[in-house]
PDB file of N, CA and C in Angstrom:
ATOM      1  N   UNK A   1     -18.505 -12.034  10.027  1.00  0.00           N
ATOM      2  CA  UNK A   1     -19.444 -12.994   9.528  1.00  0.00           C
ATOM      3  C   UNK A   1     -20.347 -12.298   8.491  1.00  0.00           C
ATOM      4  N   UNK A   2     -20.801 -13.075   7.403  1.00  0.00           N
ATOM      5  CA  UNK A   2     -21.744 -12.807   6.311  1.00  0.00           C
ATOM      6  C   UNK A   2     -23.109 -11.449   7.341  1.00  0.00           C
ATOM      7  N   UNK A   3     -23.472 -11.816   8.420  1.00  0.00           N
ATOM      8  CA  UNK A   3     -24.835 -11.086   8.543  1.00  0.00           C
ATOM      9  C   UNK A   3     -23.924  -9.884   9.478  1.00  0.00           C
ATOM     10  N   UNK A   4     -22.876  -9.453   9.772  1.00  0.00           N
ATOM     11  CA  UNK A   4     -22.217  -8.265  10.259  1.00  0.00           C
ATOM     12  C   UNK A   4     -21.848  -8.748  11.628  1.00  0.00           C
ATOM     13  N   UNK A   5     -21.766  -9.720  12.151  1.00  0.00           N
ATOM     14  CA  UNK A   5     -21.564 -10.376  13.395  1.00  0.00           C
ATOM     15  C   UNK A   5     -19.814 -10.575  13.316  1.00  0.00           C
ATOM     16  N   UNK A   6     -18.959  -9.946  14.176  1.00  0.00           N
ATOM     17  CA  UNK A   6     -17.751 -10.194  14.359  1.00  0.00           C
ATOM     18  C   UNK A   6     -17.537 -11.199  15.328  1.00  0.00           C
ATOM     19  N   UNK A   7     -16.437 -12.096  14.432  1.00  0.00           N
ATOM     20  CA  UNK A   7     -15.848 -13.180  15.267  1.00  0.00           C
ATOM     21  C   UNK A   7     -14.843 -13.439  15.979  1.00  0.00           C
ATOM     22  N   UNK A   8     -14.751 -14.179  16.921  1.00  0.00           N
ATOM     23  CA  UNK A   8     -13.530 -12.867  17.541  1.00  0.00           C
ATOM     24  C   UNK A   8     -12.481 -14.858  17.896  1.00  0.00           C
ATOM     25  N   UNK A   9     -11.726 -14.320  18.678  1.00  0.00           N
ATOM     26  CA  UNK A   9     -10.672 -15.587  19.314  1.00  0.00           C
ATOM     27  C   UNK A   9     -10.144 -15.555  20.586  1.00  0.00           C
ATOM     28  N   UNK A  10      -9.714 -15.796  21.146  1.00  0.00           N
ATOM     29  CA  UNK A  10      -8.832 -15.781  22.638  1.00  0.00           C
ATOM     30  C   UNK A  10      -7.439 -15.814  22.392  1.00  0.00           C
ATOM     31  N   UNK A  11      -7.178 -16.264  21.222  1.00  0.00           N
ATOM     32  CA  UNK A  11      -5.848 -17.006  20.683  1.00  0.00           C
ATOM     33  C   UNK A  11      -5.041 -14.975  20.288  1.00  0.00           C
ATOM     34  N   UNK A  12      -4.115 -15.072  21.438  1.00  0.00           N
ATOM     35  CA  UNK A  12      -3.235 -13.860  21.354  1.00  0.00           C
ATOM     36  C   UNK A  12      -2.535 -13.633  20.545  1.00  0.00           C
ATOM     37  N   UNK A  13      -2.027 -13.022  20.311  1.00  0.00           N
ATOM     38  CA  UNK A  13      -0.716 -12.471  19.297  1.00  0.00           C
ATOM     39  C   UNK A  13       0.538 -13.184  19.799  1.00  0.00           C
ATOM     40  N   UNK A  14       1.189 -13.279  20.983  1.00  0.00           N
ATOM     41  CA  UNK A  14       2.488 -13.457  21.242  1.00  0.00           C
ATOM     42  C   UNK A  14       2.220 -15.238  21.328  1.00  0.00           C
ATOM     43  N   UNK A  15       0.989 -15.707  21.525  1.00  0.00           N
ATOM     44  CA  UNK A  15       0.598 -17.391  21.391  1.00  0.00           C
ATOM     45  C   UNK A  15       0.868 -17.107  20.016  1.00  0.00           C
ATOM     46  N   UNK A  16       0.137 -16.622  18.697  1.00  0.00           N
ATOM     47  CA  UNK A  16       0.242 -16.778  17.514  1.00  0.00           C
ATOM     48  C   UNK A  16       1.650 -16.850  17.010  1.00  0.00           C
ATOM     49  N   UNK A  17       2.102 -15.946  17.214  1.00  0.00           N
ATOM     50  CA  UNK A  17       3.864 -16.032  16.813  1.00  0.00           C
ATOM     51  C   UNK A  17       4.341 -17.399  17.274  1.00  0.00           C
ATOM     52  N   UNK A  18       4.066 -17.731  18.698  1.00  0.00           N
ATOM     53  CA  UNK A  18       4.960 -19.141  19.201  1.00  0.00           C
ATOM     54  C   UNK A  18       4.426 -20.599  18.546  1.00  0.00           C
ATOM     55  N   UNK A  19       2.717 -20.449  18.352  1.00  0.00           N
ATOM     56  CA  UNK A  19       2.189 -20.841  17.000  1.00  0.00           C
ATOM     57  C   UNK A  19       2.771 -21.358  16.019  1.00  0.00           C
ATOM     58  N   UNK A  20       3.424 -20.347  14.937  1.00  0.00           N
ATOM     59  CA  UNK A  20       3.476 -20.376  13.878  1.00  0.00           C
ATOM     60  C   UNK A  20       4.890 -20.829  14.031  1.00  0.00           C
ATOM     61  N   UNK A  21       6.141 -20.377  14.914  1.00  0.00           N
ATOM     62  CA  UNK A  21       7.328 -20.897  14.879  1.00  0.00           C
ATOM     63  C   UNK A  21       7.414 -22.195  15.661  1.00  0.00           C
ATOM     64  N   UNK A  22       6.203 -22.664  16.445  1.00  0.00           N
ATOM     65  CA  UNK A  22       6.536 -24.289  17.463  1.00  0.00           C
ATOM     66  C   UNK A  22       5.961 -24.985  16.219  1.00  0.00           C
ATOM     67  N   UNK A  23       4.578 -25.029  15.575  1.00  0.00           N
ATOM     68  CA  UNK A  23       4.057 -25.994  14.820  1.00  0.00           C
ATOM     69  C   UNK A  23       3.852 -26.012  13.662  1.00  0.00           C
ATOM     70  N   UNK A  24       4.575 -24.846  12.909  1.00  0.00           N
ATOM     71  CA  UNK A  24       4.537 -24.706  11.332  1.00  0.00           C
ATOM     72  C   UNK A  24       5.845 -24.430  10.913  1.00  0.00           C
ATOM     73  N   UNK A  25       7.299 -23.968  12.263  1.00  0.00           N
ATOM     74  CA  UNK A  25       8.537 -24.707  12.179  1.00  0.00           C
ATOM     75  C   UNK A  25       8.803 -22.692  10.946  1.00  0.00           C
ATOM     76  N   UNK A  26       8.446 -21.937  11.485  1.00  0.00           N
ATOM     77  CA  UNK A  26       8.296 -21.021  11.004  1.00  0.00           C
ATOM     78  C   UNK A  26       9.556 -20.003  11.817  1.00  0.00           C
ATOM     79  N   UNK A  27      10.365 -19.526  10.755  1.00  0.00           N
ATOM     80  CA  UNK A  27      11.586 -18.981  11.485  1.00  0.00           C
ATOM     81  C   UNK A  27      10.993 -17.407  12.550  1.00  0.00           C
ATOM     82  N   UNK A  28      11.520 -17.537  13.876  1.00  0.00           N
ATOM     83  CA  UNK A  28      10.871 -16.488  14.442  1.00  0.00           C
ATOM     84  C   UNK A  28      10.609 -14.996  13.393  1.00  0.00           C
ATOM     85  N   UNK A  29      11.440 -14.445  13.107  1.00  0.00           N
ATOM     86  CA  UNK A  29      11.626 -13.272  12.421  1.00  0.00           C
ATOM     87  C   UNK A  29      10.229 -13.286  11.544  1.00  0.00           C
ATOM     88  N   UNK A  30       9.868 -14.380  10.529  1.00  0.00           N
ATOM     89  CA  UNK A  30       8.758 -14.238   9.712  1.00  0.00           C
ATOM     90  C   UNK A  30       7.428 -14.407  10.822  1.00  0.00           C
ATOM     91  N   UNK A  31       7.575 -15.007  11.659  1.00  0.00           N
ATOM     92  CA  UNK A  31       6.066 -15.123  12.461  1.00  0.00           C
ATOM     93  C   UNK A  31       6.009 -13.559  13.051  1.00  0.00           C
ATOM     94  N   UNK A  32       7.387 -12.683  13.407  1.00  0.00           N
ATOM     95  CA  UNK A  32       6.895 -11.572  13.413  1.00  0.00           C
ATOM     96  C   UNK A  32       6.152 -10.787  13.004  1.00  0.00           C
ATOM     97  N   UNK A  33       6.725 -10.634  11.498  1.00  0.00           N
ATOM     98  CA  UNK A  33       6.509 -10.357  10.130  1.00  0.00           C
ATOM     99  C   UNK A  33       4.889 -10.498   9.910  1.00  0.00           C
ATOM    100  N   UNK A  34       4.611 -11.683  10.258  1.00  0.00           N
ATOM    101  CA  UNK A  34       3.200 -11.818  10.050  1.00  0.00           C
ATOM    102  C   UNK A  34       2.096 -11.127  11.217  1.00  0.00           C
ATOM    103  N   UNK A  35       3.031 -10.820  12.123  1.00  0.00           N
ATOM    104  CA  UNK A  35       1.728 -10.721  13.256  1.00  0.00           C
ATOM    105  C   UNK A  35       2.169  -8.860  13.403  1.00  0.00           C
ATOM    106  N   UNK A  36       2.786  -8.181  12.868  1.00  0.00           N
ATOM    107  CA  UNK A  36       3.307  -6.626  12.873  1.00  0.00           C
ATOM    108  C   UNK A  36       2.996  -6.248  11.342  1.00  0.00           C
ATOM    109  N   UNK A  37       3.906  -6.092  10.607  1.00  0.00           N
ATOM    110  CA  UNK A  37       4.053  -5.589   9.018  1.00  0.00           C
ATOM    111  C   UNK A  37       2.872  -6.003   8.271  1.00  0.00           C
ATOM    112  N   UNK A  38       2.904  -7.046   8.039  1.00  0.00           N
ATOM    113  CA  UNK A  38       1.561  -8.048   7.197  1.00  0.00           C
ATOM    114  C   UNK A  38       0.133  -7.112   7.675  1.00  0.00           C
ATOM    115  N   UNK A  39      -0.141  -7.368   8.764  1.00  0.00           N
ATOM    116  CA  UNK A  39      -1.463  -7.146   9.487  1.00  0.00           C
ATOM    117  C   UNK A  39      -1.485  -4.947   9.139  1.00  0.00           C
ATOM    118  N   UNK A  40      -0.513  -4.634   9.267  1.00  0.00           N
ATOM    119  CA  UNK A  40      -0.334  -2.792   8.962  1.00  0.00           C
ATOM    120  C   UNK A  40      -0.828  -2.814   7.935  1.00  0.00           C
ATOM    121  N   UNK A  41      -0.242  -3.759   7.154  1.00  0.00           N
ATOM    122  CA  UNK A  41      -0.216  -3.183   5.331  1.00  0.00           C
ATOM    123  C   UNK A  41      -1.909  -3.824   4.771  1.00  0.00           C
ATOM    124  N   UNK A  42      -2.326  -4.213   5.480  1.00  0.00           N
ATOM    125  CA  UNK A  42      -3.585  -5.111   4.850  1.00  0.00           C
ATOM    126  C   UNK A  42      -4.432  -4.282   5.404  1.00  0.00           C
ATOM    127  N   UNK A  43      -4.697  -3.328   6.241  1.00  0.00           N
ATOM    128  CA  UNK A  43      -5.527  -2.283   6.720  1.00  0.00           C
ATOM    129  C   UNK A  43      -4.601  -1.144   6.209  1.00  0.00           C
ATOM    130  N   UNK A  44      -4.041  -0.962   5.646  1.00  0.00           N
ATOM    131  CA  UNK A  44      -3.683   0.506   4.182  1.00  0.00           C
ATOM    132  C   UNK A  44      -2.703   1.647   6.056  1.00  0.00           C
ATOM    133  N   UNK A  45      -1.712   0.929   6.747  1.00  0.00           N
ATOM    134  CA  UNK A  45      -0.950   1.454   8.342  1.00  0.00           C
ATOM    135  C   UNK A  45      -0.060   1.411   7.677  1.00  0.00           C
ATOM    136  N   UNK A  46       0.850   0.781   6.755  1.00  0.00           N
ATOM    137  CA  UNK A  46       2.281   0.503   6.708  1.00  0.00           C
ATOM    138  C   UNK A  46       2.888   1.687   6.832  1.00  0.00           C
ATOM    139  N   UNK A  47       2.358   2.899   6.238  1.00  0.00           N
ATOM    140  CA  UNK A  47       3.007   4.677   6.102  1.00  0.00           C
ATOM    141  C   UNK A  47       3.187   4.700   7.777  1.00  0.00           C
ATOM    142  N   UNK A  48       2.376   4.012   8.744  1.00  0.00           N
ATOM    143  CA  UNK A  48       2.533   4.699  10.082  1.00  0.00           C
ATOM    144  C   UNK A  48       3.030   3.563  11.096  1.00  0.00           C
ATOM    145  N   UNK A  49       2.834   2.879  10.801  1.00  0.00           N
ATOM    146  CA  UNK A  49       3.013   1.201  12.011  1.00  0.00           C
ATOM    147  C   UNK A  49       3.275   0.064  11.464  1.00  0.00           C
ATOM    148  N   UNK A  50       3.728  -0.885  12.104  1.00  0.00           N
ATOM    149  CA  UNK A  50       4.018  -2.060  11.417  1.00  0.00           C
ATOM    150  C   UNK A  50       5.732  -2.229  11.420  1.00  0.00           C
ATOM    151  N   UNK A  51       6.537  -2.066  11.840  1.00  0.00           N
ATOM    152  CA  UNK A  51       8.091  -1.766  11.300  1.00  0.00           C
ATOM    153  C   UNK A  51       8.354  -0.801  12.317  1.00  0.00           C
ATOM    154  N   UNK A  52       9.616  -0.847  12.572  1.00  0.00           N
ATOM    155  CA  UNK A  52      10.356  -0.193  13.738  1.00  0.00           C
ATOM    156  C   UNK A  52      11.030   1.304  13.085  1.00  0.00           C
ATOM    157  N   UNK A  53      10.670   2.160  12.420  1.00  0.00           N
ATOM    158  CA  UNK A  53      11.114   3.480  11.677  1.00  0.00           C
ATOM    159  C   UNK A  53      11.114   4.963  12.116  1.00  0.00           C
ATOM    160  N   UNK A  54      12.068   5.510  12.062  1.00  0.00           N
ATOM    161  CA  UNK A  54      11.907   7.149  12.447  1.00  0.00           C
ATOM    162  C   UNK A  54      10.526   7.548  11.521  1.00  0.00           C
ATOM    163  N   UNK A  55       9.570   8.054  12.531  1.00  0.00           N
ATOM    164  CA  UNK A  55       8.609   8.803  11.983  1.00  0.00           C
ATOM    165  C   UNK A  55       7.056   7.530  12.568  1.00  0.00           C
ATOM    166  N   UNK A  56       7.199   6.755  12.685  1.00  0.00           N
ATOM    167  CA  UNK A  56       6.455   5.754  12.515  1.00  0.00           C
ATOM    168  C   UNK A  56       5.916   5.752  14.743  1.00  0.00           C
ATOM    169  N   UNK A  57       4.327   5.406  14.358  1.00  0.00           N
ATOM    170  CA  UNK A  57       4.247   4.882  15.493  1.00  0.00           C
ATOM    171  C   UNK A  57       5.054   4.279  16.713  1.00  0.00           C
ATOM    172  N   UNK A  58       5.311   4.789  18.049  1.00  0.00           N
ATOM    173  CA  UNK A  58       6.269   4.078  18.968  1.00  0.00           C
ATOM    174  C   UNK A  58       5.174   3.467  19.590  1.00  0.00           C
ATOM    175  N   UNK A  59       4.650   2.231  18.562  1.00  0.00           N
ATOM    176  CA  UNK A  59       3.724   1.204  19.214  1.00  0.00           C
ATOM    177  C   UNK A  59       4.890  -0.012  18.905  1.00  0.00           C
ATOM    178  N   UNK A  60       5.035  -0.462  20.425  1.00  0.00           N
ATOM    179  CA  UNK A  60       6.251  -1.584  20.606  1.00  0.00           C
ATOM    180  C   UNK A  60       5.849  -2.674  21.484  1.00  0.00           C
ATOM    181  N   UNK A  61       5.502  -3.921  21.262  1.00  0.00           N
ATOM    182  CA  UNK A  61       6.159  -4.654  22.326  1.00  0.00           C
ATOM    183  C   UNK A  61       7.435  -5.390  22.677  1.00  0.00           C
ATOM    184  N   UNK A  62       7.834  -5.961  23.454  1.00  0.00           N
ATOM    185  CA  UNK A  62       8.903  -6.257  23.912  1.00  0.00           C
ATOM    186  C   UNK A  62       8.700  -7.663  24.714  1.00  0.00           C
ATOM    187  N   UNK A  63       9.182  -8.653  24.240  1.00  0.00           N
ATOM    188  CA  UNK A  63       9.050 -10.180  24.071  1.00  0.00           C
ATOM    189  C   UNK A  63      10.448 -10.754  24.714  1.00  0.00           C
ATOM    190  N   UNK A  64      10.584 -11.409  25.614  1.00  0.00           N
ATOM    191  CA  UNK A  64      11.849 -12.726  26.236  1.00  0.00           C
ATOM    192  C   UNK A  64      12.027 -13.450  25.154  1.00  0.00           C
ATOM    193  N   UNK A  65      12.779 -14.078  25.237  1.00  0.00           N
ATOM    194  CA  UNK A  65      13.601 -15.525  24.224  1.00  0.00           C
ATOM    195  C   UNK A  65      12.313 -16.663  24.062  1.00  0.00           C
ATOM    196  N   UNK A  66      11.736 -16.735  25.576  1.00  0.00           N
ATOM    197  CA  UNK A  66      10.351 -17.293  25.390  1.00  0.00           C
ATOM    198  C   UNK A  66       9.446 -16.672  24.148  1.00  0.00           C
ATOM    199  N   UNK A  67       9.479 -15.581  23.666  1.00  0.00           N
ATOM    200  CA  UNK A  67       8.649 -14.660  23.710  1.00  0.00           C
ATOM    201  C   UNK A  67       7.464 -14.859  23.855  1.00  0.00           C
ATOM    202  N   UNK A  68       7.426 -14.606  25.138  1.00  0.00           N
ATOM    203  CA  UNK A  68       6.773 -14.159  26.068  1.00  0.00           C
ATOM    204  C   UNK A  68       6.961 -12.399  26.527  1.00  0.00           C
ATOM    205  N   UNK A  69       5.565 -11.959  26.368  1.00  0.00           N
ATOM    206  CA  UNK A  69       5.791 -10.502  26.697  1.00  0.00           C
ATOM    207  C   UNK A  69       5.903  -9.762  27.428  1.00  0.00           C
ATOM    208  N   UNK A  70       6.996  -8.861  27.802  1.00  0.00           N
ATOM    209  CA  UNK A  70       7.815  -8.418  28.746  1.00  0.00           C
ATOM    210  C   UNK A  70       7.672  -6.915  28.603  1.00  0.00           C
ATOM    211  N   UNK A  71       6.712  -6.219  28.272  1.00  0.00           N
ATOM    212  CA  UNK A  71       6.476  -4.719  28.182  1.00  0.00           C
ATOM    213  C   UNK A  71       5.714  -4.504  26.958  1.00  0.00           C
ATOM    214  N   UNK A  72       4.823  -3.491  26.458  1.00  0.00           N
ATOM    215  CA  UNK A  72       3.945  -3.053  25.695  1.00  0.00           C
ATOM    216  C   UNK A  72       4.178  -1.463  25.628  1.00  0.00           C
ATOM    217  N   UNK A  73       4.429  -0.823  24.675  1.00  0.00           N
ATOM    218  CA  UNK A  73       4.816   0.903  24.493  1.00  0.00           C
ATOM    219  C   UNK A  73       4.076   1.025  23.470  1.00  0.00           C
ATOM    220  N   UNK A  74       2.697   2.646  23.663  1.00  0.00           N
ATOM    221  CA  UNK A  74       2.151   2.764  22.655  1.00  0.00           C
ATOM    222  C   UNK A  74       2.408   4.180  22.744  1.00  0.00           C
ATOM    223  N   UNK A  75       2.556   4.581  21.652  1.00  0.00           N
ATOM    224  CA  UNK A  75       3.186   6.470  21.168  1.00  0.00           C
ATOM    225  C   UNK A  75       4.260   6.118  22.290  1.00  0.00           C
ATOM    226  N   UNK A  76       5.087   5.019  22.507  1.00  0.00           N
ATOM    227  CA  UNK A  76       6.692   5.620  22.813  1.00  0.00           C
ATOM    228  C   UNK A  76       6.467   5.549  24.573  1.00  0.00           C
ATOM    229  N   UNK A  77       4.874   5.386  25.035  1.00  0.00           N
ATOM    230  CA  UNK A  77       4.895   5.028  26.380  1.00  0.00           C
ATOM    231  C   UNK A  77       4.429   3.751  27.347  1.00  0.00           C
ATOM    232  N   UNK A  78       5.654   3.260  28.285  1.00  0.00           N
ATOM    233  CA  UNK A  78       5.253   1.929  28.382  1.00  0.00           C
ATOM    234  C   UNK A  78       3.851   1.976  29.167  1.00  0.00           C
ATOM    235  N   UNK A  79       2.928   0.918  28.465  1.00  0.00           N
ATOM    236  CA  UNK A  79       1.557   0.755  28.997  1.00  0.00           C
ATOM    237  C   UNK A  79       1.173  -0.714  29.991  1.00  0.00           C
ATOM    238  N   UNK A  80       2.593  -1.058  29.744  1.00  0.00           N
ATOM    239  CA  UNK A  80       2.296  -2.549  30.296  1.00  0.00           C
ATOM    240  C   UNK A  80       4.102  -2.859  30.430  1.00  0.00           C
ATOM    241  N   UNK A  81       3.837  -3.748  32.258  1.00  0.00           N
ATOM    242  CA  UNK A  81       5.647  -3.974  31.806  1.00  0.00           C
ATOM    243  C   UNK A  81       5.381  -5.071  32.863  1.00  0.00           C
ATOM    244  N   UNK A  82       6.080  -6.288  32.675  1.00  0.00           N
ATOM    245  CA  UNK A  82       6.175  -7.334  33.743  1.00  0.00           C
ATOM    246  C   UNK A  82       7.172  -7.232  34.220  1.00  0.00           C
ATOM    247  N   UNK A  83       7.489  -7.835  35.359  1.00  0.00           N
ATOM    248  CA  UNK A  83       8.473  -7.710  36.820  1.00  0.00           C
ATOM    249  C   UNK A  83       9.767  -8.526  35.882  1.00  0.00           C
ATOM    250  N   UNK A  84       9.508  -9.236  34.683  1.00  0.00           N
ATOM    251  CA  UNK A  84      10.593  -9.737  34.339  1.00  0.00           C
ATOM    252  C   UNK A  84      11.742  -8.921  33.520  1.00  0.00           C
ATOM    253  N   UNK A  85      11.066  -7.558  33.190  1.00  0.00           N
ATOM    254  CA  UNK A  85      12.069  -6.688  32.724  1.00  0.00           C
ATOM    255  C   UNK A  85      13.054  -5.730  33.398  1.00  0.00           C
TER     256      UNK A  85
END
């Protein structure tokens, strides 16, 4: 906000993706795109995160067909894993 007040949301990442592909008809792959790569490169990350690459952050999650999220790996270790994996 204009006077330094951050605004924040409830509205998640893996809701945002299902978001953008249930009600803007948005092919999964690009709602990725937007919520990984996009978001790296606009804070000056793309050299380290954002994209699945040798050398690059092993910050991963791991999403069902729902996607719905089914494990979280940051530096390459899982930090989060549901009973559905």
């Amino acid at each position: 906000m204009p006077d330094g007040t951050l605004a924040g949301s409830v509205l998640t990442m893996d809701r945002a993706v299902r978001n953008m592909r249930d009600l803007v008809d948005t092919p999964v792959n690009d709602a990725l795109v937007m919520a990984s790569s996009n978001p790296a490169s606009i804070i000056g990350e793309s050299d380290v995160r954002g994209t699945i690459e040798v050398g690059k952050a092993a910050d991963t999650v791991v999403m069902d067909s729902d996607l719905n999220v089914t494990a979280t790996m940051v530096g390459g270790r899982v930090v989060y894993q549901s009973g559905a994996l």
